[in-house]
PDB file of N, CA and C in Angstrom:
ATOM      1  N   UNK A   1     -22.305  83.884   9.121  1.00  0.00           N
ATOM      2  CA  UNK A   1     -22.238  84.348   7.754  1.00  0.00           C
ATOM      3  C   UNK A   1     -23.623  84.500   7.143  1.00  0.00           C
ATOM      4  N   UNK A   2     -24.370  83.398   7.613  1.00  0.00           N
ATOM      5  CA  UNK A   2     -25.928  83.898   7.009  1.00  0.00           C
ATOM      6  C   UNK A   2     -26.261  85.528   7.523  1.00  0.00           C
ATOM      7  N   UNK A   3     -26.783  85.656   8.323  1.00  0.00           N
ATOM      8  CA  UNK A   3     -26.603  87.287   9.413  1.00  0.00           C
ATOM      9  C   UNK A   3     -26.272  88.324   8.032  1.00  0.00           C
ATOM     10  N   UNK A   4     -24.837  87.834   7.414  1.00  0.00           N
ATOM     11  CA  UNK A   4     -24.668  88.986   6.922  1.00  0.00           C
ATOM     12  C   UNK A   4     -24.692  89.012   5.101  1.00  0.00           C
ATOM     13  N   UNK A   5     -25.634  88.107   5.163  1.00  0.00           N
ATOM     14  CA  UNK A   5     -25.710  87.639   3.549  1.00  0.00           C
ATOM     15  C   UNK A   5     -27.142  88.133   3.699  1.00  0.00           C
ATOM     16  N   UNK A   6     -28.137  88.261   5.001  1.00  0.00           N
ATOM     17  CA  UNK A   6     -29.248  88.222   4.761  1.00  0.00           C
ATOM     18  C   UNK A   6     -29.035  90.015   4.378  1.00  0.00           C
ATOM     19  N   UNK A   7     -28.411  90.608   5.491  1.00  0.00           N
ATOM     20  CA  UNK A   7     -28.424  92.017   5.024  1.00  0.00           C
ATOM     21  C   UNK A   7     -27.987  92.502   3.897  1.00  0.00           C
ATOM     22  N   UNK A   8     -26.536  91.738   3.083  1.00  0.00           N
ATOM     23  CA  UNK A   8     -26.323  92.478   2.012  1.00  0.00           C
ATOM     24  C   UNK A   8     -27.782  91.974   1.073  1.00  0.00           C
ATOM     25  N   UNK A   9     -28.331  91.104   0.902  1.00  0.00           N
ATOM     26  CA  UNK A   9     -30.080  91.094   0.403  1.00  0.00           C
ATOM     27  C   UNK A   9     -30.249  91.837   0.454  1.00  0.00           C
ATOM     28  N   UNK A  10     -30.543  92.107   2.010  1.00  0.00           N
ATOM     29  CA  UNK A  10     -31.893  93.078   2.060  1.00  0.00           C
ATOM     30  C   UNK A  10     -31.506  95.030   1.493  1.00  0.00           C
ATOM     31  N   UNK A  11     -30.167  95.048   1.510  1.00  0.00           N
ATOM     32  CA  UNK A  11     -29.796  96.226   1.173  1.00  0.00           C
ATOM     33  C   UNK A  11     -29.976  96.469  -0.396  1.00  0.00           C
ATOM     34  N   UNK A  12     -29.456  95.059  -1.550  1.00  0.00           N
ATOM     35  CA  UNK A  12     -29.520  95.025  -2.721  1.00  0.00           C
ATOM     36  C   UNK A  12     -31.131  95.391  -3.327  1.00  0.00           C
ATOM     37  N   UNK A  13     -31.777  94.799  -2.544  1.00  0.00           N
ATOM     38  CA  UNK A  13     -33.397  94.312  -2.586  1.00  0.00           C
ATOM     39  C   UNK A  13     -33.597  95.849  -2.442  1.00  0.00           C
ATOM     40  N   UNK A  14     -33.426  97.031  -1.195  1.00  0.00           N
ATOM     41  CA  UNK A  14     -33.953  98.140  -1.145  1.00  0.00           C
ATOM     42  C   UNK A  14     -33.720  99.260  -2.167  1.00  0.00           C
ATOM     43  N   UNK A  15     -32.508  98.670  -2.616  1.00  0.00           N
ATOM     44  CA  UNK A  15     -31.588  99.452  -3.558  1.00  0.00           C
ATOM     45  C   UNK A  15     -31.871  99.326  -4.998  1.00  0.00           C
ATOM     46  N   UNK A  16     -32.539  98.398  -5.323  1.00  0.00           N
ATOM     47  CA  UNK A  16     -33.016  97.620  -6.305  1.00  0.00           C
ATOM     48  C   UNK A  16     -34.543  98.607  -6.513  1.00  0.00           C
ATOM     49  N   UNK A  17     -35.546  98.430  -5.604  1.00  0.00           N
ATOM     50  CA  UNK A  17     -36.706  98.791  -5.713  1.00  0.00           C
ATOM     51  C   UNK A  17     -36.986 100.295  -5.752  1.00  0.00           C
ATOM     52  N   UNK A  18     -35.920 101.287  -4.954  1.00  0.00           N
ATOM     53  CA  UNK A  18     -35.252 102.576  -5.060  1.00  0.00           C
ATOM     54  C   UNK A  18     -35.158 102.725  -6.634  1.00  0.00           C
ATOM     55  N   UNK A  19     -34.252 102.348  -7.212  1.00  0.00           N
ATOM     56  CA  UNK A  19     -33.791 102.677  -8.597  1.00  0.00           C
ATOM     57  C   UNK A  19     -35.398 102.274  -9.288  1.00  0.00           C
ATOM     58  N   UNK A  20     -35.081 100.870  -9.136  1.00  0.00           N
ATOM     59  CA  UNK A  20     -36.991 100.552 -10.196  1.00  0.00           C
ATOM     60  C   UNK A  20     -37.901 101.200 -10.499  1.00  0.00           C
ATOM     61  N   UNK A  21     -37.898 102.166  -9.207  1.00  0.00           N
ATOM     62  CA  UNK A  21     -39.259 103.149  -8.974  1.00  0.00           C
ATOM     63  C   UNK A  21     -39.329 104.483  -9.668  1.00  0.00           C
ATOM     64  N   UNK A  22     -37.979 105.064  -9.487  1.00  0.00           N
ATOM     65  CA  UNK A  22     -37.425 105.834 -10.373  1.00  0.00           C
ATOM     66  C   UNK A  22     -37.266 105.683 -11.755  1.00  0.00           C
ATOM     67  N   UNK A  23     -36.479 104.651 -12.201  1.00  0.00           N
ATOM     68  CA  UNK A  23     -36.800 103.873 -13.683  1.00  0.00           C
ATOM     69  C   UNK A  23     -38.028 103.603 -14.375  1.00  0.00           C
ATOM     70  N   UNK A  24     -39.387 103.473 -13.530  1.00  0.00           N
ATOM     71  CA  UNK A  24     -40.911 103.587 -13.874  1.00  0.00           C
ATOM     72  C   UNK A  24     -41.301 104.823 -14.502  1.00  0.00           C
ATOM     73  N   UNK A  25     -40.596 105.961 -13.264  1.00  0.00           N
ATOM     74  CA  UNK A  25     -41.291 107.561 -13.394  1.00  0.00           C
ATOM     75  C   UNK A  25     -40.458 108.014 -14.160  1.00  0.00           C
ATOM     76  N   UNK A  26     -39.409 107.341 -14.718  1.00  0.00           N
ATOM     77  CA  UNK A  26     -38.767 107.734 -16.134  1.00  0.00           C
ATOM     78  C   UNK A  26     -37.829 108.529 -15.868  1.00  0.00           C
ATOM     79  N   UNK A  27     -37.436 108.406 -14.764  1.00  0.00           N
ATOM     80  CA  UNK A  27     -35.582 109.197 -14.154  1.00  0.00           C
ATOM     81  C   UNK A  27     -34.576 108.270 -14.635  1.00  0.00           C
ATOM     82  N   UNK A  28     -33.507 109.184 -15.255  1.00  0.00           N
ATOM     83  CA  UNK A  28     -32.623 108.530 -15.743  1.00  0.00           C
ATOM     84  C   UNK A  28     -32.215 107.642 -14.715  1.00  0.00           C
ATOM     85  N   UNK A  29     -30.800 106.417 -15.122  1.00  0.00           N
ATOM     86  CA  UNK A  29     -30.076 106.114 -14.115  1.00  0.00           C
ATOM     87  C   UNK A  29     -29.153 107.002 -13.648  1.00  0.00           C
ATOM     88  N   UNK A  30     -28.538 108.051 -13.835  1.00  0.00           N
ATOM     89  CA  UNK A  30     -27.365 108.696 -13.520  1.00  0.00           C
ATOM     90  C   UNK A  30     -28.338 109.327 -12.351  1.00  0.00           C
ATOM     91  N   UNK A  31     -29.435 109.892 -12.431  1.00  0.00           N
ATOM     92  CA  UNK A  31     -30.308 110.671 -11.350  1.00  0.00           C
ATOM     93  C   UNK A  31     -30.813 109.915 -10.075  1.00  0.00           C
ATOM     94  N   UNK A  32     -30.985 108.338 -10.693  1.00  0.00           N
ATOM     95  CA  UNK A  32     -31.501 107.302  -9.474  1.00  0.00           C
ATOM     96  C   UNK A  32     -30.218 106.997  -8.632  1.00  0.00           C
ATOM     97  N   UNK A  33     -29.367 107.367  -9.395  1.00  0.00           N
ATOM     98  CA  UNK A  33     -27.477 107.032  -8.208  1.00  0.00           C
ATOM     99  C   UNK A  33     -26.708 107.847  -7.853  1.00  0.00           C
ATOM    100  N   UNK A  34     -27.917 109.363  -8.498  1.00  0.00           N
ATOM    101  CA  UNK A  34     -27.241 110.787  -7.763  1.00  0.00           C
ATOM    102  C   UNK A  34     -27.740 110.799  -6.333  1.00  0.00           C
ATOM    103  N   UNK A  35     -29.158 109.922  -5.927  1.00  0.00           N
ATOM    104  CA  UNK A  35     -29.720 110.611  -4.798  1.00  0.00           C
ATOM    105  C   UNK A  35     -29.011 110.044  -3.431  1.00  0.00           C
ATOM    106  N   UNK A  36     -28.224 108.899  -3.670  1.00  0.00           N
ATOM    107  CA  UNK A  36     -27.154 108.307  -2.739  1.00  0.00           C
ATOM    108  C   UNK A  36     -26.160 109.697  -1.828  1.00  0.00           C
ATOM    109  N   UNK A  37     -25.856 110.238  -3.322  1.00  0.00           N
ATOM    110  CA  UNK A  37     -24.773 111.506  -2.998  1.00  0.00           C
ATOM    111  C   UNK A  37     -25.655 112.554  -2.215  1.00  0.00           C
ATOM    112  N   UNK A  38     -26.750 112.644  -2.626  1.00  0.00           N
ATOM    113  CA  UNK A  38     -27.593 113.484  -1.972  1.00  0.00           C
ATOM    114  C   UNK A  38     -27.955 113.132  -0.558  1.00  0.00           C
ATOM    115  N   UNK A  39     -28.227 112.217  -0.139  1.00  0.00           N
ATOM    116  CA  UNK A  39     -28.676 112.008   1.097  1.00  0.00           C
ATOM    117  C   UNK A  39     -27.454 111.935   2.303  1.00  0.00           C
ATOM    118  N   UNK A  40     -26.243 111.739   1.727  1.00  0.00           N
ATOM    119  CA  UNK A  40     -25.289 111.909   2.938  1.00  0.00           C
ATOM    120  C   UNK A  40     -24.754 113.253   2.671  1.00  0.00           C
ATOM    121  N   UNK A  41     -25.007 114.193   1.767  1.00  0.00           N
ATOM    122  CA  UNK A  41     -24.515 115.617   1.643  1.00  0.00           C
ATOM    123  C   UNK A  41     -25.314 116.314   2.539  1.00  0.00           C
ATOM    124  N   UNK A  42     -26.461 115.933   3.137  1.00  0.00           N
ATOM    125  CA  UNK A  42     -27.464 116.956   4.127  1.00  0.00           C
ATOM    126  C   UNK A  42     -27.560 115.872   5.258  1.00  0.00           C
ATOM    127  N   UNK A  43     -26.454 114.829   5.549  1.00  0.00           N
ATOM    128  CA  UNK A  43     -26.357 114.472   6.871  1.00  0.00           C
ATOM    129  C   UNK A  43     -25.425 115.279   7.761  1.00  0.00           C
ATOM    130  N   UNK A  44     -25.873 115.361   9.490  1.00  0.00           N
ATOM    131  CA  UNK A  44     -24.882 115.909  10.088  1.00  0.00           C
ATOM    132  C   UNK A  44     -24.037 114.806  10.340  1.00  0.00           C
ATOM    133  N   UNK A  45     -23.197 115.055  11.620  1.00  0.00           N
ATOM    134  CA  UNK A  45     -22.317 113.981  12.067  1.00  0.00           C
ATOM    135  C   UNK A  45     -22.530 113.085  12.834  1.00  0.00           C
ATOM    136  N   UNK A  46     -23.277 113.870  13.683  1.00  0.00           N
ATOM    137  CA  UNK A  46     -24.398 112.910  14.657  1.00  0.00           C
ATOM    138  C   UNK A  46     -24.867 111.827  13.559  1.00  0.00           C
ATOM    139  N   UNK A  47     -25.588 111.940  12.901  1.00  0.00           N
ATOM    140  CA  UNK A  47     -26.637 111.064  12.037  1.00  0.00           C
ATOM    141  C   UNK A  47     -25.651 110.181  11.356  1.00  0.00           C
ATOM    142  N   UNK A  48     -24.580 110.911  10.531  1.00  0.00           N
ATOM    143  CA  UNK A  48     -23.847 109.651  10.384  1.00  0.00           C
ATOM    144  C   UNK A  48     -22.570 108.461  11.166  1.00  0.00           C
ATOM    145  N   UNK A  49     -22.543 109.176  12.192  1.00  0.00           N
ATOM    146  CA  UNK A  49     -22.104 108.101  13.587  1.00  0.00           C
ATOM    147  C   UNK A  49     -23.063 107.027  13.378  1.00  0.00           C
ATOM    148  N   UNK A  50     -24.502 107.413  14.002  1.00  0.00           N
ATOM    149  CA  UNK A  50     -25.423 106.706  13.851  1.00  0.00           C
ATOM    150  C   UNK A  50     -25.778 105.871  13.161  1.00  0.00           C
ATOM    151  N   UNK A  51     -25.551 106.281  11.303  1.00  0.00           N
ATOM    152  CA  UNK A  51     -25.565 104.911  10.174  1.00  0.00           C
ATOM    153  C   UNK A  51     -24.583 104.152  10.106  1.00  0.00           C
ATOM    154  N   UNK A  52     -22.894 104.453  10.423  1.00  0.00           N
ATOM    155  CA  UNK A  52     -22.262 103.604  10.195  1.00  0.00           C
ATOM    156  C   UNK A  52     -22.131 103.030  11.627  1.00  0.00           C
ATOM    157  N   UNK A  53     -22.696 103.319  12.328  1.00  0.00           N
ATOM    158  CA  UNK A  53     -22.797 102.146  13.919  1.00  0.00           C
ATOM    159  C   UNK A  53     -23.931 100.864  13.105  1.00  0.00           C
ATOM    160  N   UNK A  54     -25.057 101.565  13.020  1.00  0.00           N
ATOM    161  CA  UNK A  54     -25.953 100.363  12.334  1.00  0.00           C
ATOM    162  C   UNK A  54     -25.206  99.722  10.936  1.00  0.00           C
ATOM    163  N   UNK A  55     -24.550 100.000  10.063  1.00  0.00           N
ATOM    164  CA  UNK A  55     -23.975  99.492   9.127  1.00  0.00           C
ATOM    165  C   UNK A  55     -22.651  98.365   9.668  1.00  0.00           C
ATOM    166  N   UNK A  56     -21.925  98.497  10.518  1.00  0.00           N
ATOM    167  CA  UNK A  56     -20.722  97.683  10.907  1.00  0.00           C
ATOM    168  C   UNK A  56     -21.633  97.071  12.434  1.00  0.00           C
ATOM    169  N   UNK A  57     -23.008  97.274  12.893  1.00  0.00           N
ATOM    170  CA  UNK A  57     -23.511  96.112  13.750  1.00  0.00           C
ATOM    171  C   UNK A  57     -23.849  95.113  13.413  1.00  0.00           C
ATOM    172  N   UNK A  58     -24.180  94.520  12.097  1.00  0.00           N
ATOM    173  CA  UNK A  58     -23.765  93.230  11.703  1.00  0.00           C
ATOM    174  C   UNK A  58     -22.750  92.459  11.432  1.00  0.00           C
ATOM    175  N   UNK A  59     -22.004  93.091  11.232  1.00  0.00           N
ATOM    176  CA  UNK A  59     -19.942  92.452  10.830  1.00  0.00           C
ATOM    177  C   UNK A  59     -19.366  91.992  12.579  1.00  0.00           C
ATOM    178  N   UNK A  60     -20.181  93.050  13.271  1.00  0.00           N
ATOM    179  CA  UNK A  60     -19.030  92.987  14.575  1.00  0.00           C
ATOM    180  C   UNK A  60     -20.409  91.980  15.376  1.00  0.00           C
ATOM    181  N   UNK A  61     -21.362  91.687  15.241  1.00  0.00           N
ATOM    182  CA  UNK A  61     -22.344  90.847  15.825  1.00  0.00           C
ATOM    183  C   UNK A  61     -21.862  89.211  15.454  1.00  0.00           C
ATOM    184  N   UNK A  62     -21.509  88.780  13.641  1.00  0.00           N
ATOM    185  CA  UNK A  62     -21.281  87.770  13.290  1.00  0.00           C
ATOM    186  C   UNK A  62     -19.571  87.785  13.987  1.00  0.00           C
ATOM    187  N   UNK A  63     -19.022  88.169  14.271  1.00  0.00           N
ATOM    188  CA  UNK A  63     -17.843  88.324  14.589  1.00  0.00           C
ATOM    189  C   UNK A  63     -17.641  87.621  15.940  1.00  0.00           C
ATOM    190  N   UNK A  64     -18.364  88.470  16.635  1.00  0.00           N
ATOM    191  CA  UNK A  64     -18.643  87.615  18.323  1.00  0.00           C
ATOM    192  C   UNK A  64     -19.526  86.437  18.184  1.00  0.00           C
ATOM    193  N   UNK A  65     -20.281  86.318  17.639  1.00  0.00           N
ATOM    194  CA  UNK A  65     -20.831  84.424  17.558  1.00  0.00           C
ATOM    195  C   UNK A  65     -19.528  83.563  16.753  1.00  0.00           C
ATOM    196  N   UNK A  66     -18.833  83.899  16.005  1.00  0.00           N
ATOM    197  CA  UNK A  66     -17.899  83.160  15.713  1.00  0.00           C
ATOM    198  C   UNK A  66     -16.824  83.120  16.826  1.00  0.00           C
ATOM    199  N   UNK A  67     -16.508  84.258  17.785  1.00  0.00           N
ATOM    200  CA  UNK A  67     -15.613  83.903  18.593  1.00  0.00           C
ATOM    201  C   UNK A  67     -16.067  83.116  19.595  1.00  0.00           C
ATOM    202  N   UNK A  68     -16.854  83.082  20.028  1.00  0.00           N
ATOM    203  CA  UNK A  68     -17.623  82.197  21.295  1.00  0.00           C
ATOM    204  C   UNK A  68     -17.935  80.790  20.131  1.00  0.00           C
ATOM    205  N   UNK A  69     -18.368  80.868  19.187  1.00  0.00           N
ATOM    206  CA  UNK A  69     -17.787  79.147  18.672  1.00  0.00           C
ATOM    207  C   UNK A  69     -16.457  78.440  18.635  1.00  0.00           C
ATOM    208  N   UNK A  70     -15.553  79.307  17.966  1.00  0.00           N
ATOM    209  CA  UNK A  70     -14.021  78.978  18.525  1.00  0.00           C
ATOM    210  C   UNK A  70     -13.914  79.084  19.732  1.00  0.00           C
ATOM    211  N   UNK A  71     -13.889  79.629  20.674  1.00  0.00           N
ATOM    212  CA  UNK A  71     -13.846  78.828  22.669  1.00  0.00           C
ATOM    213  C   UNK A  71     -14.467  78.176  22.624  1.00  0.00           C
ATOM    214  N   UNK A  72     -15.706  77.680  22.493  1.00  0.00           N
ATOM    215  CA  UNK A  72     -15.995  76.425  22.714  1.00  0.00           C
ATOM    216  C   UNK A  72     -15.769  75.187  21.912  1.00  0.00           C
ATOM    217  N   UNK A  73     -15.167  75.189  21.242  1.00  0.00           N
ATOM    218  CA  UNK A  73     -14.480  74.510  20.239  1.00  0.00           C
ATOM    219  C   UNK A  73     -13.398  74.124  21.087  1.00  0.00           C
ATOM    220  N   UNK A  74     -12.926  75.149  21.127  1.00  0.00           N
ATOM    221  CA  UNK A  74     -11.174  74.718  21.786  1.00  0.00           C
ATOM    222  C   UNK A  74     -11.502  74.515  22.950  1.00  0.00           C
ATOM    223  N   UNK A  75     -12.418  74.345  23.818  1.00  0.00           N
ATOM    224  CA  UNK A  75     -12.595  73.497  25.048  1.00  0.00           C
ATOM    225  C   UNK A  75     -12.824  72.196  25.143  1.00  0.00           C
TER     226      UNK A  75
END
């Protein structure tokens, strides 16, 4: 569970400093949470296979260390 507390951080943290930066140069908020929509509107399919493999490789990583703790548990 740490594993995946560190990433939702580190995602809040990138997401955070994204908007901030924008909020400095004086872009609204509606424009700093349009560019989300923007960046998967000019992905292909390839590319987004690719992000949501890296996005669900932490869920399914903490997933298998918890199952290999339960077998050895129950041994």
């Amino acid at each position: 569970m740490k594993i995946l507390l560190i990433y939702a951080m580190l995602i809040i943290l990138g997401l955070s400093m994204v908007i901030s930066v924008d909020w400095l140069t004086g872009t609204p908020f509606s424009q700093s949470f349009n560019f989300l929509t923007k960046i998967f509107i000019t992905t292909t399919f390839q590319e987004l296979v690719v992000i949501i493999i890296f996005l669900v490789l932490p869920v399914i990583q903490v997933a298998v260390e918890a199952g290999k703790k339960k077998k050895k548990h129950s041994r």
